[in-house]
Protein backbone atom coordinates (compact mmCIF):
# COMPACT_ATOMS: atom_id res chain seq x y z
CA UNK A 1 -19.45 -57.74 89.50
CA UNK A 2 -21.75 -60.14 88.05
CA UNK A 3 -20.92 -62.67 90.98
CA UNK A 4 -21.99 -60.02 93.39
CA UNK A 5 -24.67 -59.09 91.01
CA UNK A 6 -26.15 -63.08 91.19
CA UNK A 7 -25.69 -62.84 95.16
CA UNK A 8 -27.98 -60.44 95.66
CA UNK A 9 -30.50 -61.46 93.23
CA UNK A 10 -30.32 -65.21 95.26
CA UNK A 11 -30.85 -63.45 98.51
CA UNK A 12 -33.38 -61.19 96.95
CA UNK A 13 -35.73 -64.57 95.75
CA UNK A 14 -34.87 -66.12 99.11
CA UNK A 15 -36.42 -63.17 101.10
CA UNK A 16 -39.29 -63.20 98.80
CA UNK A 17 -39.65 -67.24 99.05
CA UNK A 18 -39.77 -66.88 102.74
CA UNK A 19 -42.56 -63.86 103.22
CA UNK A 20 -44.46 -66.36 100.71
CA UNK A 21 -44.52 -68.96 102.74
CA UNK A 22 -45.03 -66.88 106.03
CA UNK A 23 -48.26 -65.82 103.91
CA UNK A 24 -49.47 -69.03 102.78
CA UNK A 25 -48.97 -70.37 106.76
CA UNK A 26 -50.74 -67.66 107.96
CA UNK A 27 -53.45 -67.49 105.46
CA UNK A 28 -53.78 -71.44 106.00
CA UNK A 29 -53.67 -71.00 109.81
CA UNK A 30 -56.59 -68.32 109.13
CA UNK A 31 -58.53 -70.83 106.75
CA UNK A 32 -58.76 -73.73 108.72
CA UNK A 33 -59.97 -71.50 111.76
CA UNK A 34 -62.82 -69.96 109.74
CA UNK A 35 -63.45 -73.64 108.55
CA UNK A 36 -63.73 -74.77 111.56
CA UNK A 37 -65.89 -71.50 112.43
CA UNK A 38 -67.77 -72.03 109.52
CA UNK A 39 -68.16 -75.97 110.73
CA UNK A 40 -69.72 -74.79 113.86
CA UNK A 41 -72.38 -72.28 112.71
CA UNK A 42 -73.36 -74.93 109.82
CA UNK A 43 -73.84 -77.50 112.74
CA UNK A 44 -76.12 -74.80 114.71
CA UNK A 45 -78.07 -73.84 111.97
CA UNK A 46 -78.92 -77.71 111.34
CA UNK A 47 -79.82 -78.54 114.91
CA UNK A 48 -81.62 -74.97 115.28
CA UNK A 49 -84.75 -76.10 113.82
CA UNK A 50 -87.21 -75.66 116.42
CA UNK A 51 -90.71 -76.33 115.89
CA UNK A 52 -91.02 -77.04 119.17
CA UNK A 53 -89.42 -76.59 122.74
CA UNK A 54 -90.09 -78.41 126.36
CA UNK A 55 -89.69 -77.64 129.73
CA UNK A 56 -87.83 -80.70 130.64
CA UNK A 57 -86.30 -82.49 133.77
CA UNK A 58 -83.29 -84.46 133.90
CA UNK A 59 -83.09 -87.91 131.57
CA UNK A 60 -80.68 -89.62 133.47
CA UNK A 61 -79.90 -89.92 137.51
CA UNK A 62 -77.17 -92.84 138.43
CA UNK A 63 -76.53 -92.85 142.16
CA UNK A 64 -72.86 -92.75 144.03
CA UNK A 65 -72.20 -93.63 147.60
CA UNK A 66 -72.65 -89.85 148.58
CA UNK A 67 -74.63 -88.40 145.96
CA UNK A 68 -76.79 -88.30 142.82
CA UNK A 69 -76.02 -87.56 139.43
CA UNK A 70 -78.79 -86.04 136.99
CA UNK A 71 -78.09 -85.07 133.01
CA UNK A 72 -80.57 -83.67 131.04
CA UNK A 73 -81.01 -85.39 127.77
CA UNK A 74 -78.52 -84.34 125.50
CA UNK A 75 -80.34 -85.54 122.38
CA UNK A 76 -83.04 -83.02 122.96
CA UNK A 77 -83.00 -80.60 119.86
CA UNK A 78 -83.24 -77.91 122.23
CA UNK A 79 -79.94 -78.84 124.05
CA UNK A 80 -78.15 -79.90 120.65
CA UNK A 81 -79.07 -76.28 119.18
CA UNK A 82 -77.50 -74.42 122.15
CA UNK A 83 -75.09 -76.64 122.13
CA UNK A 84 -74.24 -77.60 126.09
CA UNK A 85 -74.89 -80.39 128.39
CA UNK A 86 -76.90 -79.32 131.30
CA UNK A 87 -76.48 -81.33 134.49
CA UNK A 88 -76.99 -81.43 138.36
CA UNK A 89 -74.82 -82.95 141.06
CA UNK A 90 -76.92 -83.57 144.74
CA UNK A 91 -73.92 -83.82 147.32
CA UNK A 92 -74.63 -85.30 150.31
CA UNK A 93 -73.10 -84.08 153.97
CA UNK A 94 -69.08 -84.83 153.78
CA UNK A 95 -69.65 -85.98 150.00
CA UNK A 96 -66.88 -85.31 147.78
CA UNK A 97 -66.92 -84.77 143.80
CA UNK A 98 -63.85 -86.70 142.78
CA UNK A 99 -61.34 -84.31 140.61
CA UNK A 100 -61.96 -84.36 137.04
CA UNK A 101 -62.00 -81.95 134.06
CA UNK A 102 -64.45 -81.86 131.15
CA UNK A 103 -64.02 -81.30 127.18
CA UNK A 104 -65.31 -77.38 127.59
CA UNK A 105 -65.83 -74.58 129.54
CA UNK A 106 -67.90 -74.88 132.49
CA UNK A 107 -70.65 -73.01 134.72
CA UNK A 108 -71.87 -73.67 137.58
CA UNK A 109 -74.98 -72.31 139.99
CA UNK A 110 -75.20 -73.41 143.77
CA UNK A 111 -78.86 -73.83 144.42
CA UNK A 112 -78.38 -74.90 147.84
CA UNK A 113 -76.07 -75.93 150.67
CA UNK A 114 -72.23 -74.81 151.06
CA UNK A 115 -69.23 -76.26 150.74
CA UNK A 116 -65.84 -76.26 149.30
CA UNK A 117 -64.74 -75.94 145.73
CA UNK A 118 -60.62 -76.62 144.24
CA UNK A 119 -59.31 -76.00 140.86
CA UNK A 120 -56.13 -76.92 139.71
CA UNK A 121 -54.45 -74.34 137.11
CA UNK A 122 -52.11 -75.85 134.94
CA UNK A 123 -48.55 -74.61 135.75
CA UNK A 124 -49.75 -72.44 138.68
CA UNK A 125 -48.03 -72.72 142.15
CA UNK A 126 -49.09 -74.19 145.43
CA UNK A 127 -49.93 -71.34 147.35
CA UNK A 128 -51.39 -72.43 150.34
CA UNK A 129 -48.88 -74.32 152.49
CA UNK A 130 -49.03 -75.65 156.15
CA UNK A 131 -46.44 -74.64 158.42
CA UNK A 132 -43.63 -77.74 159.37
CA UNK A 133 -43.42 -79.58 162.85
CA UNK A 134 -39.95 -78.07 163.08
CA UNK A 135 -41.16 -74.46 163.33
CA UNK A 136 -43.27 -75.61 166.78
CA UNK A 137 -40.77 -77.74 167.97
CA UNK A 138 -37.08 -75.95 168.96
CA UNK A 139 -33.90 -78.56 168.05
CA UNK A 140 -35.84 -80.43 165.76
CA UNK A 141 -33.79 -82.88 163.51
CA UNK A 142 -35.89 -83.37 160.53
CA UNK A 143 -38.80 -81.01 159.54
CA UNK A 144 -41.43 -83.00 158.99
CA UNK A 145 -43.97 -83.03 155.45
CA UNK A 146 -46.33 -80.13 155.15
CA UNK A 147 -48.87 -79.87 152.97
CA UNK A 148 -49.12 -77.46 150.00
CA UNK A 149 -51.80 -77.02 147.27
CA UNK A 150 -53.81 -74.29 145.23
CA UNK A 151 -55.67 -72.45 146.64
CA UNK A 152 -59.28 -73.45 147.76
CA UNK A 153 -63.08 -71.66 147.77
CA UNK A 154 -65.71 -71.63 150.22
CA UNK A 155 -68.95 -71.72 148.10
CA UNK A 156 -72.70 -71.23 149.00
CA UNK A 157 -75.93 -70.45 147.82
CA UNK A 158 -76.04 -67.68 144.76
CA UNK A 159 -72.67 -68.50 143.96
CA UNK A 160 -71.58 -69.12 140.42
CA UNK A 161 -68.10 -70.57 139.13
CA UNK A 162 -66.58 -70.66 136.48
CA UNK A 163 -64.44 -72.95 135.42
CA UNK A 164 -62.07 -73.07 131.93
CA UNK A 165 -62.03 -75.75 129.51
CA UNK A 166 -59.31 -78.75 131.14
CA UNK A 167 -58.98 -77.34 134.19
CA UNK A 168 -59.27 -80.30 136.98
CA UNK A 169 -61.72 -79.75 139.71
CA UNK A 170 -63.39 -81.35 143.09
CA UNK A 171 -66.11 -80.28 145.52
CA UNK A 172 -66.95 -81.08 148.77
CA UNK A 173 -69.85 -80.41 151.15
CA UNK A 174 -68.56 -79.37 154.68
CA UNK A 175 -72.49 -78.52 155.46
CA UNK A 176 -74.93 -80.18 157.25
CA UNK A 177 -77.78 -80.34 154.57
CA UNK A 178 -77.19 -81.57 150.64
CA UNK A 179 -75.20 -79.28 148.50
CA UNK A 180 -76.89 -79.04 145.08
CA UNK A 181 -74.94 -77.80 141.87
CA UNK A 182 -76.53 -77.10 138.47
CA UNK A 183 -74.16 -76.53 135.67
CA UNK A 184 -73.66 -76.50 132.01
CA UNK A 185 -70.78 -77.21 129.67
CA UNK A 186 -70.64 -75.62 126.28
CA UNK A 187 -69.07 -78.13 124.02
CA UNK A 188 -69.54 -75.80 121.19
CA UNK A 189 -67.15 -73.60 122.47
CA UNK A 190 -64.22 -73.15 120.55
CA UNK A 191 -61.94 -74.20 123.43
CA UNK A 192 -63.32 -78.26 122.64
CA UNK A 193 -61.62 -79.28 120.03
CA UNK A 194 -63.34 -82.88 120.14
CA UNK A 195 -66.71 -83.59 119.07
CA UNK A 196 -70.12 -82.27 120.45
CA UNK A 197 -70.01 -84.83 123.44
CA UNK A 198 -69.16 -83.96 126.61
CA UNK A 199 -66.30 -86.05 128.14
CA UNK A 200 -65.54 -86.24 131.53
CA UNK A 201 -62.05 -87.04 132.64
CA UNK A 202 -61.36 -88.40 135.87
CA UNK A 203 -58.57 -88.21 138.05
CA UNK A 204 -59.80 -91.17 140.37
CA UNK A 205 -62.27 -93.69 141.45
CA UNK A 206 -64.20 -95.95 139.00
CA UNK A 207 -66.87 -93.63 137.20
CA UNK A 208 -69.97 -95.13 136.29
CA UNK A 209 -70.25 -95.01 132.20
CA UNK A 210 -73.50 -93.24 132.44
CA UNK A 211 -71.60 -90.16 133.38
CA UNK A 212 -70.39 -90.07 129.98
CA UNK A 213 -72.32 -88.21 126.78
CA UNK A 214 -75.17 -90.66 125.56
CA UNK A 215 -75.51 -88.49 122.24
CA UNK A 216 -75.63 -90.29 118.92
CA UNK A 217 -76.45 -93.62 117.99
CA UNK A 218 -73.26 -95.44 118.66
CA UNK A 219 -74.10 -95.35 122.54
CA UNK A 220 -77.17 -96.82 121.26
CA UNK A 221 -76.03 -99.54 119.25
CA UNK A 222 -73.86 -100.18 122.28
CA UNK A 223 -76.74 -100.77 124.20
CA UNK A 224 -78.59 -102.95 122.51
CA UNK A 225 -75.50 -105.05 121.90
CA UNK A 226 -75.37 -105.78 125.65
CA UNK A 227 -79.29 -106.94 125.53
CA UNK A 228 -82.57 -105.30 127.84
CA UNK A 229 -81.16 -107.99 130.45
CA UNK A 230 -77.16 -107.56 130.50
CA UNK A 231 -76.81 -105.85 134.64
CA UNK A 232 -74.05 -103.64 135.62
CA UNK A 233 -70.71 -105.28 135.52
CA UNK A 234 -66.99 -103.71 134.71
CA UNK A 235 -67.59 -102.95 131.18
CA UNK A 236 -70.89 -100.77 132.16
CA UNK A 237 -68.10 -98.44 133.47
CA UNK A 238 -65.65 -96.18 132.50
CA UNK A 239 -62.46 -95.73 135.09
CA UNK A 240 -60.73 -92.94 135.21
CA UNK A 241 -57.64 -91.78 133.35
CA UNK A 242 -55.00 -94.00 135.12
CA UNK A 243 -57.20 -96.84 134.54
CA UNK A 244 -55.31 -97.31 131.09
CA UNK A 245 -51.79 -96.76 131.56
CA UNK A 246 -49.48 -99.85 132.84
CA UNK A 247 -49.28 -99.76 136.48
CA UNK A 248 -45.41 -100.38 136.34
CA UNK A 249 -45.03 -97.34 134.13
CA UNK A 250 -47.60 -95.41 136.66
CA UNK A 251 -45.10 -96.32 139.44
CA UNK A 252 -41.87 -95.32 137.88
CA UNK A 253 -43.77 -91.97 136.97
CA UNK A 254 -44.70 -91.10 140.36
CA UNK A 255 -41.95 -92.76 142.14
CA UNK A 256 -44.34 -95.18 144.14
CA UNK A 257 -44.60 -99.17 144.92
CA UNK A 258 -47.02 -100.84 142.34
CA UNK A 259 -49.45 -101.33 145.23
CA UNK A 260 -50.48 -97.51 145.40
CA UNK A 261 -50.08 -97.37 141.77
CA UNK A 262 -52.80 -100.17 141.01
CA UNK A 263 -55.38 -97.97 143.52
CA UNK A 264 -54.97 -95.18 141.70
CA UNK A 265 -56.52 -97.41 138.74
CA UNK A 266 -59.48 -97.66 141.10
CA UNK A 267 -60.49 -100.84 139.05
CA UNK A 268 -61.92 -102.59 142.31
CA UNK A 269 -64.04 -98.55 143.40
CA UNK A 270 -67.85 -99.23 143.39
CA UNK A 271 -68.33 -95.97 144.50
CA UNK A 272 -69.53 -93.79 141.95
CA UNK A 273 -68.24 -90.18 141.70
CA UNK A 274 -69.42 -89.10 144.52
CA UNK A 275 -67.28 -90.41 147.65
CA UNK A 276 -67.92 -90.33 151.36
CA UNK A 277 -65.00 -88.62 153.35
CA UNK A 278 -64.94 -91.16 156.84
CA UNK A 279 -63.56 -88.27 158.44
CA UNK A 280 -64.33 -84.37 158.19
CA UNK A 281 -62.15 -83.31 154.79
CA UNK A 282 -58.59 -80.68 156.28
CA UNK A 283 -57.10 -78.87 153.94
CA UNK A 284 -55.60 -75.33 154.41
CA UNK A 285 -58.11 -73.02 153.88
CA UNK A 286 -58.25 -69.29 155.80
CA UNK A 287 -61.68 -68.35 157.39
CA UNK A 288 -62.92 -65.08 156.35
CA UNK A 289 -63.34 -62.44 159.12
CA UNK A 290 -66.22 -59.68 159.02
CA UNK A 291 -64.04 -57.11 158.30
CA UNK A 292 -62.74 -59.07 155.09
CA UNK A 293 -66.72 -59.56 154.22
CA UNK A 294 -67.44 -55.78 154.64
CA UNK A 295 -64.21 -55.03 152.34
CA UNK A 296 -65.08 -57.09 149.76
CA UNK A 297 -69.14 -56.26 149.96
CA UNK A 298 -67.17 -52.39 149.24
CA UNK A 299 -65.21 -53.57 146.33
CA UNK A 300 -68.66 -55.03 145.15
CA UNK A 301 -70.13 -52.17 145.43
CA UNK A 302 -67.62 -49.63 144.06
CA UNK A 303 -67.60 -52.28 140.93
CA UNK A 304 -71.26 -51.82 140.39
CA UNK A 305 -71.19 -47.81 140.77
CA UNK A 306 -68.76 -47.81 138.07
CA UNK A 307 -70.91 -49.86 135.83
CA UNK A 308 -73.42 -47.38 136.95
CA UNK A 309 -71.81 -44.79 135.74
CA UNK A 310 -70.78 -46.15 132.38
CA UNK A 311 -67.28 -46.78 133.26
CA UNK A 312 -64.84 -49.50 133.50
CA UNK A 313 -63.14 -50.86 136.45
CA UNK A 314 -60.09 -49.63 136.63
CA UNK A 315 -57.08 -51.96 136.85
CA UNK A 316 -53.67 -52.07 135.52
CA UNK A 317 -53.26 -55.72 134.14
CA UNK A 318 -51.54 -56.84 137.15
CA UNK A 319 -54.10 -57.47 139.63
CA UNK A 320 -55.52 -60.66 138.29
CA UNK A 321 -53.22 -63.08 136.21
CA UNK A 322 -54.75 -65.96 135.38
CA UNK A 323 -53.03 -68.49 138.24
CA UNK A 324 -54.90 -65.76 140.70
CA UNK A 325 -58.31 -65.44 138.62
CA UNK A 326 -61.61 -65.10 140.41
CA UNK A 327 -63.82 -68.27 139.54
CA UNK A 328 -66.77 -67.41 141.91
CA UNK A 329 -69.30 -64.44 142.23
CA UNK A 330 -72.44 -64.31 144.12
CA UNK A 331 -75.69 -63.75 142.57
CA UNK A 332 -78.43 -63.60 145.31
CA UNK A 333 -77.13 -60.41 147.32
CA UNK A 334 -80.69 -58.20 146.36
CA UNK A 335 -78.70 -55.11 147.32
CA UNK A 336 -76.31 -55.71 144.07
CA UNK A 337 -79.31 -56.10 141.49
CA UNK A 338 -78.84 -54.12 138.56
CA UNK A 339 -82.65 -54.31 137.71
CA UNK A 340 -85.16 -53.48 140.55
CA UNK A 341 -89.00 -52.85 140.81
CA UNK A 342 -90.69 -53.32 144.53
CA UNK A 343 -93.81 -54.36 142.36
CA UNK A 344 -92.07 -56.35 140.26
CA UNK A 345 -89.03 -57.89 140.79
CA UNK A 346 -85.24 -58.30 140.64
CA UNK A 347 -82.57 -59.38 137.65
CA UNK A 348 -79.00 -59.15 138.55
CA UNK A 349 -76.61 -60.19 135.20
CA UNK A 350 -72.89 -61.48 135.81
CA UNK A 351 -70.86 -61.28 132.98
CA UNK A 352 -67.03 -60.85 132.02
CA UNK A 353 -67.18 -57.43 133.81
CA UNK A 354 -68.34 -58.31 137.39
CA UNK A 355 -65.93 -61.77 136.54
CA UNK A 356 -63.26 -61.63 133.97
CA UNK A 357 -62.59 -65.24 134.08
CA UNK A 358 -66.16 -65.31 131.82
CA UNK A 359 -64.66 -63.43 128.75
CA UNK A 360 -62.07 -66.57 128.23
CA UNK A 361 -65.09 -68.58 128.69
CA UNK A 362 -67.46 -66.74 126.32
CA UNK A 363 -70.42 -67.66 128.99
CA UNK A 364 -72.23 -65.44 131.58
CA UNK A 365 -75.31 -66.08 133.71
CA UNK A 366 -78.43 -63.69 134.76
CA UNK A 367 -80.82 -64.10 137.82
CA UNK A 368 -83.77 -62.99 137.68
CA UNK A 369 -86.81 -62.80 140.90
CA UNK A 370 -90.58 -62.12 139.28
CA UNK A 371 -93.15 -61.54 142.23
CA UNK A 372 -96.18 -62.29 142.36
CA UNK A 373 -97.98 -61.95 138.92
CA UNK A 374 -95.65 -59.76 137.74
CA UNK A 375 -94.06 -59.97 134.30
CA UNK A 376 -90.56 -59.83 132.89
CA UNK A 377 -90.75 -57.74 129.47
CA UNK A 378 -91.10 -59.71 126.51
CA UNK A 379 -87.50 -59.72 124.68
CA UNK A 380 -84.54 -61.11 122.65
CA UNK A 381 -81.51 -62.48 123.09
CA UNK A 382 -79.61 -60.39 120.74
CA UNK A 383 -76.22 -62.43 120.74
CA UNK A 384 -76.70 -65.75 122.56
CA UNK A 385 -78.48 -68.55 123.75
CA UNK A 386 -80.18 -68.64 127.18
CA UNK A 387 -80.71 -71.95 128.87
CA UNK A 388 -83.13 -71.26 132.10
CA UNK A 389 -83.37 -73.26 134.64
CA UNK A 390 -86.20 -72.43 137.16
CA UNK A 391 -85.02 -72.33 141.03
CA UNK A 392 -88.25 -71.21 142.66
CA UNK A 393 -92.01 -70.98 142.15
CA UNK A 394 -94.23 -71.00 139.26
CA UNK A 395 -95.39 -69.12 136.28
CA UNK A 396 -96.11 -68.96 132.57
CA UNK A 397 -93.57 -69.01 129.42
CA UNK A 398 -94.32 -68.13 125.53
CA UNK A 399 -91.46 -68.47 123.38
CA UNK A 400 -92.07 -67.49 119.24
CA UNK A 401 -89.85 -68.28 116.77
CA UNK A 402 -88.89 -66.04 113.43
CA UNK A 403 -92.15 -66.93 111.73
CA UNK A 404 -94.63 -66.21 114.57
CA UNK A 405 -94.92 -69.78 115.25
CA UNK A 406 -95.69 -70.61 118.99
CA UNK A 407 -92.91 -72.70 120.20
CA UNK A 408 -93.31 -73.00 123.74
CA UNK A 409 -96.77 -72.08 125.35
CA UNK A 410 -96.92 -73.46 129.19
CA UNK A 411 -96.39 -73.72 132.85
CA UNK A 412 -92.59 -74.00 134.05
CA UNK A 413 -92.36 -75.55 137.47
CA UNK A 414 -88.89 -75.79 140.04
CA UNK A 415 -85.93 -78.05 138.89
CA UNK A 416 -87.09 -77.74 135.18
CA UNK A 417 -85.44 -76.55 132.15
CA UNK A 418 -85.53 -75.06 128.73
CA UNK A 419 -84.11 -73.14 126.73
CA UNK A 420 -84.29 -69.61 124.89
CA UNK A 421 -82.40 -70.04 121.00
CA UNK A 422 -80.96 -66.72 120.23
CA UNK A 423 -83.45 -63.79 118.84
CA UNK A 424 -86.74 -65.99 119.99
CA UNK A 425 -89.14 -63.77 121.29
CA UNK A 426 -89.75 -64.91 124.84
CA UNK A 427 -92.21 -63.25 127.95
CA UNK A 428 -92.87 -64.88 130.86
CA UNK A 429 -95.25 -64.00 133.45
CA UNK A 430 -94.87 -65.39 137.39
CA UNK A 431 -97.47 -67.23 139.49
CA UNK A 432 -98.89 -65.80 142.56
CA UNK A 433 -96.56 -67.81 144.36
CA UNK A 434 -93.87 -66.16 142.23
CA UNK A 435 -90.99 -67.25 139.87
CA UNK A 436 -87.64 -67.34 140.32
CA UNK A 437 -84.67 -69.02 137.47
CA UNK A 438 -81.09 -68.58 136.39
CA UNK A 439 -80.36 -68.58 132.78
CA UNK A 440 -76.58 -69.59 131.53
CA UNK A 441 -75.98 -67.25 128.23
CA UNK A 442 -73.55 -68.37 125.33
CA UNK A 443 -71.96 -64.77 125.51
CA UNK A 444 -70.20 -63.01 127.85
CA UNK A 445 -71.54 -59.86 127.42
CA UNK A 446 -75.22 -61.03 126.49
CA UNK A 447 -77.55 -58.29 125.49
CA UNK A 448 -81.31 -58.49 125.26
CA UNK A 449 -83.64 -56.26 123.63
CA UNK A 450 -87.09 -55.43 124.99
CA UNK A 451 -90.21 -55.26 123.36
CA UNK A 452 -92.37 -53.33 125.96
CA UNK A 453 -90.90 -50.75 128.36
CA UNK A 454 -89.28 -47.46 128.68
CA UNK A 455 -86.14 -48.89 127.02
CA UNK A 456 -87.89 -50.60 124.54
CA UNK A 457 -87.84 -51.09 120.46
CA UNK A 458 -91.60 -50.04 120.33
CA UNK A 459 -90.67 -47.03 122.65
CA UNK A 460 -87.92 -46.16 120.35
CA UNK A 461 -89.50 -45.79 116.97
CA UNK A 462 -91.59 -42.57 115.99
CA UNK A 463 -95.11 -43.10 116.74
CA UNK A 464 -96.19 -42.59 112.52
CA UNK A 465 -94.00 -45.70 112.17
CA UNK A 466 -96.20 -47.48 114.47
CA UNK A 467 -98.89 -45.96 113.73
CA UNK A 468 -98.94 -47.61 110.06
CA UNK A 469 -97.03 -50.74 110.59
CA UNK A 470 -99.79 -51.86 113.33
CA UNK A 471 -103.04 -49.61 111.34
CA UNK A 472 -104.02 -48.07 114.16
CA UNK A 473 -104.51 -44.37 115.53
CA UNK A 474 -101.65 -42.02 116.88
CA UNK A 475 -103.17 -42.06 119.73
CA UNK A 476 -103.26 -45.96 120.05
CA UNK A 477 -99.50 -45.60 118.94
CA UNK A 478 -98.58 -43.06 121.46
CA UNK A 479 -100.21 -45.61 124.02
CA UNK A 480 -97.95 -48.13 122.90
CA UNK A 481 -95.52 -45.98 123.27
CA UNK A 482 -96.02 -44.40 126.97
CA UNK A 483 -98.23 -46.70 128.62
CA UNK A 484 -95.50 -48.73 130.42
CA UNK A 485 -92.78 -46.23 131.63
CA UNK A 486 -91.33 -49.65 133.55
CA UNK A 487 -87.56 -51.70 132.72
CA UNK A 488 -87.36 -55.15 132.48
CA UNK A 489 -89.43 -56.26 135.23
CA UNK A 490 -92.89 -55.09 134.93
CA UNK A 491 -95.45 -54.87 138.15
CA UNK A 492 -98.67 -56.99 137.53
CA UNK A 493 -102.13 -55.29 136.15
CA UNK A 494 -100.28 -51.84 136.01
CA UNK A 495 -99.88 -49.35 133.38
CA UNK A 496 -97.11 -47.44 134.61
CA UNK A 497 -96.90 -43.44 134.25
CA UNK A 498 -94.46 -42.79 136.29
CA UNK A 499 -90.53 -43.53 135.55
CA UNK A 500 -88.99 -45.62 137.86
């Protein structure tokens, strides 16, 4: 009896030891993410103190054989209190991006030119495949090799693609004028588990070191330590990941003769990361026919009457696993704006529910398309960052900050860039020539809300409220009120009556 009795007053403590411990892990596990939660916001809060913000152009350009790189200056408060690295690839006719991944998630707007975009998901299969000599040629002995690889995109103008933290990519221009690519990468995404830098890892050639994040003052230091007149030479550069592994071990890995094994070092490429292809690029790749177009411009729109309507799309969980995820959705189709004035202008938002891949991400992007003079509605970004980056034309920004403050008062111009910290008041009005931007948003469901407008804050609040926080009439508060019956995009020198 009192054997049994001590036996199940063991097992008792033992099943009590172990729930303890399951607690303690999970309650650890739970700590150090908050920490490092907690890490982040501290770090934002410390770099978000904007007095003042610039519409800026690119820092740094370093040239390849078939291209130019530009990075906007990551030291910029502005940049370090959104936390991303904005940058812009110029691809020249049969230029190819080498493959390489980066430290964080990734967005990316064609501004011009076409071409052809691969990315490699881990584990994923090779589903596009070329069909073997032997199934042309009858009695064949040996089939001969066929290629296989994942599966490829045709990109163009409008197009944006996303791309997940790690996940290996190249691009190449099969057009006949420069491709041009503006992305950002937010390296305070949870997903990048380094430092604020951006890294980019190559999978080949001999990448200048410019490429690389010039934050902080150890690049600095570095710098200096080579002297004003040190020139290029092989420690300016950074080669790419196979660069430091033994090229005996590099053979035996991939089965290979030293030879190729030392050119996948690329220690002797001068190229830069941008490569010319001596002959067109083949790779498998189907051609879309004008039926497929029409079918998918239908899906598009069936998508957007559902939004519309206040509903979800409906799927079932099978339709897209992640080895078959959309990473690209066009932005410049007019007919698919979810924001339209014919005084005004256009805004068309892509987020995780026009592209799922984005919710992993935590990013989306908007477009917007001012005409002439007109104005988009001064507003807030209620849960993210915007970073704008102006594609087109002209105008005027004012961005104010929590205590009134002016923070931004000027003219933004094509190519440049600023950014929009979260709940800054910003309104920007368009040249006569116009104004046209895209603005990457640290959210994937970014909301805004507008100051002036039918679906406004002012609009929303009872017009005594007004009436005494501003010490003027009711009827100067119902005027506030009524006096622009217009959403988003507002036509110039017009005081709307009439709903749109």
């Amino acid at each position: 009896m009192a054997y049994s009795y001590l036996l199940s007053l063991g097992l008792c403590v033992l099943v009590l030891l172990h729930s303890s411990v399951a607690q303690i892990e999970q309650v650890t596990s739970r700590s150090s993410g908050q920490e490092k939660s907690q890490r982040q916001q501290r770090w934002q809060r410390d770099e978000c103190q904007l007095n003042r913000i610039n519409a800026v152009e690119p820092s740094r350009r370093f040239q390849s054989e078939a291209g130019l790189t530009e990075i906007w200056d990551e030291n910029d408060q502005q940049f370090q209190c959104v936390g991303v690295v904005a940058m812009r690839h110029t691809i020249q006719e049969k230029g190819l991006l080498l493959p390489q991944y980066v430290n964080g998630p990734k967005l990316i707007y064609v501004v011009r030119g076409r071409g052809i975009q691969g990315a490699v998901i881990p584990g994923c299969p090779e589903t596009y495949q070329s069909p073997s000599q032997s199934q042309f040629t009858p009695g064949a002995e040996h089939e001969s090799q066929r290629d296989q690889h994942q599966k490829v995109r045709q990109i163009r103008e409008g197009d944006v693609i996303a791309l997940p933290a790690g996940v290996a990519q190249w691009i190449y221009n099969n057009g006949r004028s420069p491709l041009v690519l503006v992305q950002i990468i937010d390296t305070s995404n949870p997903a990048n588990q380094l430092d604020q830098n951006h890294r980019d890892f190559f999978l080949a050639g001999n990448p200048q070191r410019e490429v690389q994040s010039q934050r902080g003052e150890r690049s600095l230091r570095r710098q200096r330590e080579r002297g004003p007149g040190s020139r290029g030479s092989q420690t300016d550069r950074s080669g790419n990941v196979f660069r430091g592994i033994d090229e005996r071990i590099i053979a035996e890995a991939f089965n290979i003769n030293t030879d190729l094994a030392r050119k996948m070092r690329g220690e002797n490429d001068n190229r830069g990361i941008i490569v010319s292809v001596v002959d067109d690029l083949e790779m498998l790749i189907p051609r879309r026919s004008q039926e497929e177009e029409r079918q998918e411009q239908e899906a598009e729109a069936q998508r957007q009457l559902e939004r519309s309507r206040g509903g979800r799309t409906r799927t079932n969980g099978v339709e897209e696993t992640f080895c078959t995820a959309r990473l690209r959705h066009n932005i410049n189709n007019p007919s698919e704006s979810d924001i339209f004035n014919p005084r005004g202008g256009r805004v068309k938002n892509v987020n995780s529910h026009d592209l799922p891949i984005l919710r992993s991400l935590r990013l989306s992007i908007q477009k917007a398309v001012l005409y002439s003079n007109a104005i988009m509605t001064p507003h807030w970004n209620i849960n993210a960052h915007s970073i704008r980056y102006i594609t087109r034309g002209s105008g005027r920004v004012q961005i104010v900050n929590e205590n009134g403050n002016s923070v931004f008062d000027g003219q933004v111009k094509r190519d440049q860039m600023l950014t929009v910290p979260q709940n800054f008041v910003v309104i920007t009005k368009a040249n006569s020539e116009g104004l046209e931007w895209v603005s990457f948003k640290t959210n994937d469901r970014a909301k805004i809300s507008q100051l002036a407008g039918r679906v406004s804050a002012i609009r929303s609040m009872p017009e005594e409220v007004l009436a005494n926080a501003f010490q003027v009439s009711i009827d100067e508060a119902r005027r506030l009120k009524d006096n622009r019956q217009e959403i988003t995009v507002l036509s110039p020198g017009s005081r709307s009556r009439s709903p749109q």
